[in-house]
N, C-alpha and C. Protein backbone atom coordinates (compact mmCIF):
# COMPACT_ATOMS: atom_id res chain seq x y z
N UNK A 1 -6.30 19.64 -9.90
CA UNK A 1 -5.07 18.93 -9.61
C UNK A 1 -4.07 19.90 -8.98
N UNK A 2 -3.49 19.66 -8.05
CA UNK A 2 -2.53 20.19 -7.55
C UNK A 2 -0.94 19.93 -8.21
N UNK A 3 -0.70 20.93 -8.93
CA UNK A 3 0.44 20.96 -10.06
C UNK A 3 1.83 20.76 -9.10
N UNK A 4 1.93 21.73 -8.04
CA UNK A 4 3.51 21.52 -7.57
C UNK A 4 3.51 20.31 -7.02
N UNK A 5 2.77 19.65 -6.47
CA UNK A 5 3.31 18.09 -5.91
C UNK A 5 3.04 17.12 -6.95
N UNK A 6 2.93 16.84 -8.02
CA UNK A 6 3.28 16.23 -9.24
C UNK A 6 4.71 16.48 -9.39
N UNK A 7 5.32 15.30 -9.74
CA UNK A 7 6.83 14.87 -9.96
C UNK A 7 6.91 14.83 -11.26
N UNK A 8 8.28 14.98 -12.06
CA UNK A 8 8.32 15.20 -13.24
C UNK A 8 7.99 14.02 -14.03
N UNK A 9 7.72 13.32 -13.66
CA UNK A 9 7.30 11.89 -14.73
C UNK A 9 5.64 12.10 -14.56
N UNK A 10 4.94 12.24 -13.40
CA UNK A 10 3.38 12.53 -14.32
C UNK A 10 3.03 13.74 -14.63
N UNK A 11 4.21 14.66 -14.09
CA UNK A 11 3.98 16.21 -15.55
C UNK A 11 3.85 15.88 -17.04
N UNK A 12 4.87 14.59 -17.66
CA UNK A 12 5.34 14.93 -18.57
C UNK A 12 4.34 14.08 -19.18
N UNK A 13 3.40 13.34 -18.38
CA UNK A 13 2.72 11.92 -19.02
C UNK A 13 1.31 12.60 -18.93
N UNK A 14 1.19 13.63 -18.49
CA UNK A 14 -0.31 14.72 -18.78
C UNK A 14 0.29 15.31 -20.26
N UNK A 15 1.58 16.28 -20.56
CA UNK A 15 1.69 16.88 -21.40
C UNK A 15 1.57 16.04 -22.70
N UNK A 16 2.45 14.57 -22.47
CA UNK A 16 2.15 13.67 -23.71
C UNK A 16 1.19 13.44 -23.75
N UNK A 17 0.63 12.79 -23.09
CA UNK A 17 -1.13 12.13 -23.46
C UNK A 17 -2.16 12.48 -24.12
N UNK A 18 -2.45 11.68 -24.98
CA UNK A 18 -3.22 11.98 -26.39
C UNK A 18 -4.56 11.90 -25.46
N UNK A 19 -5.05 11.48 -24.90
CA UNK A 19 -5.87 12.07 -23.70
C UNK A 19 -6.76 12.86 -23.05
N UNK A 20 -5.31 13.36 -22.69
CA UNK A 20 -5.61 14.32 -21.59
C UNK A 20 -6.12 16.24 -22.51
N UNK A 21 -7.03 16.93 -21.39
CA UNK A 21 -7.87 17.82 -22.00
C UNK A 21 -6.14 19.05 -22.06
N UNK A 22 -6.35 20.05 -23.67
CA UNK A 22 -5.31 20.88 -23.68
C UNK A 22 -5.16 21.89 -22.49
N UNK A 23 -5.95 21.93 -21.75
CA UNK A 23 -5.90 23.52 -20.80
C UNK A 23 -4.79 21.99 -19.83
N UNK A 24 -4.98 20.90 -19.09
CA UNK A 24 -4.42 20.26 -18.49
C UNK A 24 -2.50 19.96 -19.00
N UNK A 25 -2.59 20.18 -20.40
CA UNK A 25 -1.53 19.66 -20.91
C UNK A 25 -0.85 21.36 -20.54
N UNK A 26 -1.87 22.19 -20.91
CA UNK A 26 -0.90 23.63 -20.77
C UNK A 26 -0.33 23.97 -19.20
N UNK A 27 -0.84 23.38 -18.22
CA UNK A 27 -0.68 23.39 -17.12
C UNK A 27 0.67 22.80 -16.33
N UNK A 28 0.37 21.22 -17.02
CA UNK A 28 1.72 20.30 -16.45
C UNK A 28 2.68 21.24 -17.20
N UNK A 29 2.91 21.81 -18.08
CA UNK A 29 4.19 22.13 -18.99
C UNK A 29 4.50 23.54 -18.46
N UNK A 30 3.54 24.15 -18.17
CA UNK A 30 4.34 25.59 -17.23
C UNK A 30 4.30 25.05 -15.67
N UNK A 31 3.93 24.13 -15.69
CA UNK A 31 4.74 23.53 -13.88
C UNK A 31 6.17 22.98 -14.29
N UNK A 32 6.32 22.04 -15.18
CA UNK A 32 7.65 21.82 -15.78
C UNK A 32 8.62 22.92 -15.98
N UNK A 33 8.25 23.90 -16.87
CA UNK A 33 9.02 24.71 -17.21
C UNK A 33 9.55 25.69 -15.98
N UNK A 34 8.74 25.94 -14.40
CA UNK A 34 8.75 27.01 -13.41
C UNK A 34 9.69 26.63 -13.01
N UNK A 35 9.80 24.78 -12.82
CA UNK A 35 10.67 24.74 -11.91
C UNK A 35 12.72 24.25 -12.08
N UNK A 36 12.91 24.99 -10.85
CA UNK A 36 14.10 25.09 -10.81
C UNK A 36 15.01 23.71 -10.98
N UNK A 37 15.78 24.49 -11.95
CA UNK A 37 17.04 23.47 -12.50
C UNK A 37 18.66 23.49 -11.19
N UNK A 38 19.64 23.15 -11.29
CA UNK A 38 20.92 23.11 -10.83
C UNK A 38 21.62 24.21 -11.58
N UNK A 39 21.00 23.82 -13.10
CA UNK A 39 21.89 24.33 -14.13
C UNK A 39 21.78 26.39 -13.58
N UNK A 40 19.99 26.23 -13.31
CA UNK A 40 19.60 27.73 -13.20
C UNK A 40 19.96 27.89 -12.19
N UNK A 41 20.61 27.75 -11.39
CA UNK A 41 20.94 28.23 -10.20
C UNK A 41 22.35 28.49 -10.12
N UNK A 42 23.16 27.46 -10.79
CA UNK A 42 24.52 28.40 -11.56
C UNK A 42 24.77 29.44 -12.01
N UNK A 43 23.36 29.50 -12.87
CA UNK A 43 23.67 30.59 -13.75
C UNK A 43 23.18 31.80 -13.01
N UNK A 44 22.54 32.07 -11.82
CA UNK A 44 21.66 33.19 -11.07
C UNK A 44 23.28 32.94 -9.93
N UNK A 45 24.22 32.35 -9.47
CA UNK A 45 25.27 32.55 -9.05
C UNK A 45 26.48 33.53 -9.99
N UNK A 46 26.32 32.93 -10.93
CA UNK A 46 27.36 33.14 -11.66
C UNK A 46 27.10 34.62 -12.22
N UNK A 47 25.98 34.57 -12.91
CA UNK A 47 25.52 36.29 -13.73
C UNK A 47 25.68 37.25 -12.20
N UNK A 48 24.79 36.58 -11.38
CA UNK A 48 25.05 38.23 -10.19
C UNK A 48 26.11 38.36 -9.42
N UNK A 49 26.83 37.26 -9.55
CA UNK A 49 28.70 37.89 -8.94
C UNK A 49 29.31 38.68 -10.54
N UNK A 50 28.95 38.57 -11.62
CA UNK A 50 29.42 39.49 -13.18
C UNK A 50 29.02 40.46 -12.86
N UNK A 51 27.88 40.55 -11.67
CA UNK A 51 27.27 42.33 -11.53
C UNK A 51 25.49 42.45 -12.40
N UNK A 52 25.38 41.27 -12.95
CA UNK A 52 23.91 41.24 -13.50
C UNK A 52 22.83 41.77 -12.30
N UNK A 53 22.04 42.43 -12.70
CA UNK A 53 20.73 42.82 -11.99
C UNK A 53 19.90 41.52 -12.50
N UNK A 54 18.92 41.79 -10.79
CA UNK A 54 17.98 40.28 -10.76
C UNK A 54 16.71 40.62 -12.05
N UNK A 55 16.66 41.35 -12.49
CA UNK A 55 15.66 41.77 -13.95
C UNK A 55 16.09 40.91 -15.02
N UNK A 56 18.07 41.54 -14.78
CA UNK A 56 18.75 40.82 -16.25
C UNK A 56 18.19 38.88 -16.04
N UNK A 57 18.63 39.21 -14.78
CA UNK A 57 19.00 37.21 -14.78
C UNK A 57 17.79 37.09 -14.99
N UNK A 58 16.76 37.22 -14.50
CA UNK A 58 15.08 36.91 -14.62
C UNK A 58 15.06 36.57 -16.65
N UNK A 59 14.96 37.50 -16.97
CA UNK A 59 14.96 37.49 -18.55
C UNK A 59 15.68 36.73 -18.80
N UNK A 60 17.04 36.67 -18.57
CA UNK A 60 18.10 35.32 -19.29
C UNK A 60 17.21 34.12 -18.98
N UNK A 61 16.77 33.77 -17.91
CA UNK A 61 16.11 32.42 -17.45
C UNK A 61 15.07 32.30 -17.97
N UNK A 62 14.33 33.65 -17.85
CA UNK A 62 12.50 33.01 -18.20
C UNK A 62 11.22 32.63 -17.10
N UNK A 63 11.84 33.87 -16.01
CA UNK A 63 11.81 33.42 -14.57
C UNK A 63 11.12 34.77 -14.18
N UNK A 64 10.59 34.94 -13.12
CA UNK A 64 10.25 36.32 -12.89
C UNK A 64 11.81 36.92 -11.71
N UNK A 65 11.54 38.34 -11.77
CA UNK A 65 12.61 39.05 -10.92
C UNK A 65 12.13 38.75 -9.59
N UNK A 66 11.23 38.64 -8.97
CA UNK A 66 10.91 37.85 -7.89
C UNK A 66 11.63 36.71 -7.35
N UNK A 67 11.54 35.73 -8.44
CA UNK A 67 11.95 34.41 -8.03
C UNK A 67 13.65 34.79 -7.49
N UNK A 68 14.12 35.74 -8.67
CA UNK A 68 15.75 35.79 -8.94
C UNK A 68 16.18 36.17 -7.31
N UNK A 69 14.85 37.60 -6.60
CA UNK A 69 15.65 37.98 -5.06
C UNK A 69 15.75 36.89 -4.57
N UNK A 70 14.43 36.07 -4.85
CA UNK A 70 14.20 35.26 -3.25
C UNK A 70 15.52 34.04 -3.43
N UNK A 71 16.42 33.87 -4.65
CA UNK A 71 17.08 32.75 -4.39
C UNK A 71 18.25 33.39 -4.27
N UNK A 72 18.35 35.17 -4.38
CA UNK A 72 19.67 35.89 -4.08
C UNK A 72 19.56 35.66 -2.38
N UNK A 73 18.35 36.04 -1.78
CA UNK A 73 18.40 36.11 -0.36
C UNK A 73 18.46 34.64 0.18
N UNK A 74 17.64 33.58 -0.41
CA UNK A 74 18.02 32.48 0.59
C UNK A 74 19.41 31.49 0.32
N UNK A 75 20.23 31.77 -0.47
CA UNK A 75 21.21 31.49 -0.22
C UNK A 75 22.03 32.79 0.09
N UNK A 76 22.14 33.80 0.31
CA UNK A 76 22.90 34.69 1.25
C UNK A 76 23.81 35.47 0.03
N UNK A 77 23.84 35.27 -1.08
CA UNK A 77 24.51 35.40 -2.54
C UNK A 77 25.13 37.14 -2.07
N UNK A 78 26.33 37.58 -2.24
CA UNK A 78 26.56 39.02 -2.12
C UNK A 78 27.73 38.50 -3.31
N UNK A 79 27.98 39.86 -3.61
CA UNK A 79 29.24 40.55 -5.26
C UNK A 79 30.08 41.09 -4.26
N UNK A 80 31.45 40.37 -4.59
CA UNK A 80 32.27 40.83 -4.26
C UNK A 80 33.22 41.70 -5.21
């Protein structure tokens, strides 16, 4: 199954389903969990204008430091 083009309603109806096999249920729920919130993207604004390093914010989120550059660089994010 191809996890990122699943929408959050049949992520969540693999993870419920009395069903469905556990390696499948462990799957939909770290596709759930990867993806990006509004809320997390506040907070990766907000911590790296405080001066947070993309490590810190990574750990606050639960995210890798990867993810944290690539959304410092594609929205253009600089500390003033």
């Amino acid at each position: 199954m191809n996890w990122e083009s699943a929408n959050k309603q049949q992520l969540l109806q693999i993870a419920l389903s009395e069903d469905c096999d556990f390696s499948y249920k462990y799957e939909a729920l770290r596709e759930l969990q990867s993806r990006w919130t509004q809320d997390m993207l506040t907070d990766v604004v907000v911590m790296y204008g405080k001066g947070y390093m993309p490590r810190e914010i990574a750990e606050y989120l639960g995210v890798k430091a990867e993810q944290i550059g690539g959304i410092i660089s594609k929205y253009g994010l600089r500390r003033v």
